[in-house]
Protein backbone atom coordinates (compact mmCIF):
# COMPACT_ATOMS: atom_id res chain seq x y z
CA UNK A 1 -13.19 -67.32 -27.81
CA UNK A 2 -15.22 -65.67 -25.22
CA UNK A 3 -14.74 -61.72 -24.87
CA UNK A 4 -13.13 -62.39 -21.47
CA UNK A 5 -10.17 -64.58 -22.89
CA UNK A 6 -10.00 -61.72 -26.06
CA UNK A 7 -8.95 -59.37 -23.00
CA UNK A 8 -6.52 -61.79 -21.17
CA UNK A 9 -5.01 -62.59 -24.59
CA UNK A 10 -4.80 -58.50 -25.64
CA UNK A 11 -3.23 -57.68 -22.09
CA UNK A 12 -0.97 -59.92 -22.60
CA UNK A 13 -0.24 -59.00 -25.83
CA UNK A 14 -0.14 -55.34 -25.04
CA UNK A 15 1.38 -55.14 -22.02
CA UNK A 16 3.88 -58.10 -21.64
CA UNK A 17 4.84 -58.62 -24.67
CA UNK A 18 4.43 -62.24 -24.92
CA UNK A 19 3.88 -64.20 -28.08
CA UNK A 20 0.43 -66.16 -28.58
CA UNK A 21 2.67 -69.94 -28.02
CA UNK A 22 3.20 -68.22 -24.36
CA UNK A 23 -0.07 -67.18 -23.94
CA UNK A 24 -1.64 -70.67 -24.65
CA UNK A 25 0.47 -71.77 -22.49
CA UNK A 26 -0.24 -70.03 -19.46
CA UNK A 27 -3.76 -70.50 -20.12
CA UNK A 28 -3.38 -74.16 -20.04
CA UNK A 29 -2.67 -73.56 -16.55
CA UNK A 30 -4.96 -71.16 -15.30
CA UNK A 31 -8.12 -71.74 -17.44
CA UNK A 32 -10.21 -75.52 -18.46
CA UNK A 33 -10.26 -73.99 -22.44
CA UNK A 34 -7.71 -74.43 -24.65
CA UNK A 35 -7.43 -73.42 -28.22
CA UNK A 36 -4.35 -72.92 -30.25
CA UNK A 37 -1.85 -70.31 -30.70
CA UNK A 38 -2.55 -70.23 -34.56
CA UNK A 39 -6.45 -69.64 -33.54
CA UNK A 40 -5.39 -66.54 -31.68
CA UNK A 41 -2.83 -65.34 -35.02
CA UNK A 42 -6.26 -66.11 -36.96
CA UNK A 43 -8.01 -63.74 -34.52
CA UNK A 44 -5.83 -60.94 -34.94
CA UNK A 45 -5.59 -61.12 -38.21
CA UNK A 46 -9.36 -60.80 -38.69
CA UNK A 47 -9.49 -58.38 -35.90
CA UNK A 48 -7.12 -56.23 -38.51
CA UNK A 49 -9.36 -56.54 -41.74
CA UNK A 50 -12.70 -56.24 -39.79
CA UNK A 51 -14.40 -53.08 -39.93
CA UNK A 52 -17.06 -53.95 -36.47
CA UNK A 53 -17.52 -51.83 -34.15
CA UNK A 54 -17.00 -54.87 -32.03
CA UNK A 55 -13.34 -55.03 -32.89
CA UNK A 56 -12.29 -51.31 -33.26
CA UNK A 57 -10.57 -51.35 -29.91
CA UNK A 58 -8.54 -54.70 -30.57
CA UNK A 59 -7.50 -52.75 -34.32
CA UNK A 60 -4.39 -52.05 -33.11
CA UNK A 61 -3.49 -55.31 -31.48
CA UNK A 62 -0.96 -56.94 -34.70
CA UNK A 63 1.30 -54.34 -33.68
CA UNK A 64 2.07 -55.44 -30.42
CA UNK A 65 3.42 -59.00 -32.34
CA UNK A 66 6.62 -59.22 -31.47
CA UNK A 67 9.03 -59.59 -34.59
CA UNK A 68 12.71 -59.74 -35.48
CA UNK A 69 14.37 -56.60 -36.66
CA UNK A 70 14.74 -56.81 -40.73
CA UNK A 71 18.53 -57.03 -41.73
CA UNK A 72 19.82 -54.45 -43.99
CA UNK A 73 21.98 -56.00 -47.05
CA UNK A 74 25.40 -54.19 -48.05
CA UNK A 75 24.69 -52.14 -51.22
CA UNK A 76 27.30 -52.97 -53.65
CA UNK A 77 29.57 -50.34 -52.84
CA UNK A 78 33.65 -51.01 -53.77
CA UNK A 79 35.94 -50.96 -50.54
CA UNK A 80 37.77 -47.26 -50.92
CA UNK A 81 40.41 -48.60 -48.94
């Protein structure tokens, strides 16, 4: 990935909230390179372990994932009804 798509793909990210399958796929239509959604998970992903100066200002960028809220089970309280 060339530093200009990292950009594109953090933007995105960042400020739109998209996912990476969105991502690719407005890429396929505006840019001749394609990769894969899971390449760019693998990216971020690295981009979070890696301690370069290179990727310090992408560090950040697994939090913009978007994600399902976690669901809360009942503790097993009785009814007091």
């Amino acid at each position: 990935m060339t530093e200009v798509m990292k950009e594109r793909i953090a933007g995105l990210l960042r400020f739109e909230k998209w996912n990476p399958e969105l991502i690719i796929k407005r890429l396929e239509l505006e840019v001749e390179s394609f990769i894969s959604h899971e390449t760019i998970y693998q990216w971020i992903w690295n981009v979070k372990k890696s301690k370069k100066k290179i990727d310090a200002k992408y560090s950040n960028i697994f939090k913009s994932l978007r994600h399902g809220s976690r669901r809360w089970k009942r503790s097993n309280i009785k009814d007091v009804r």
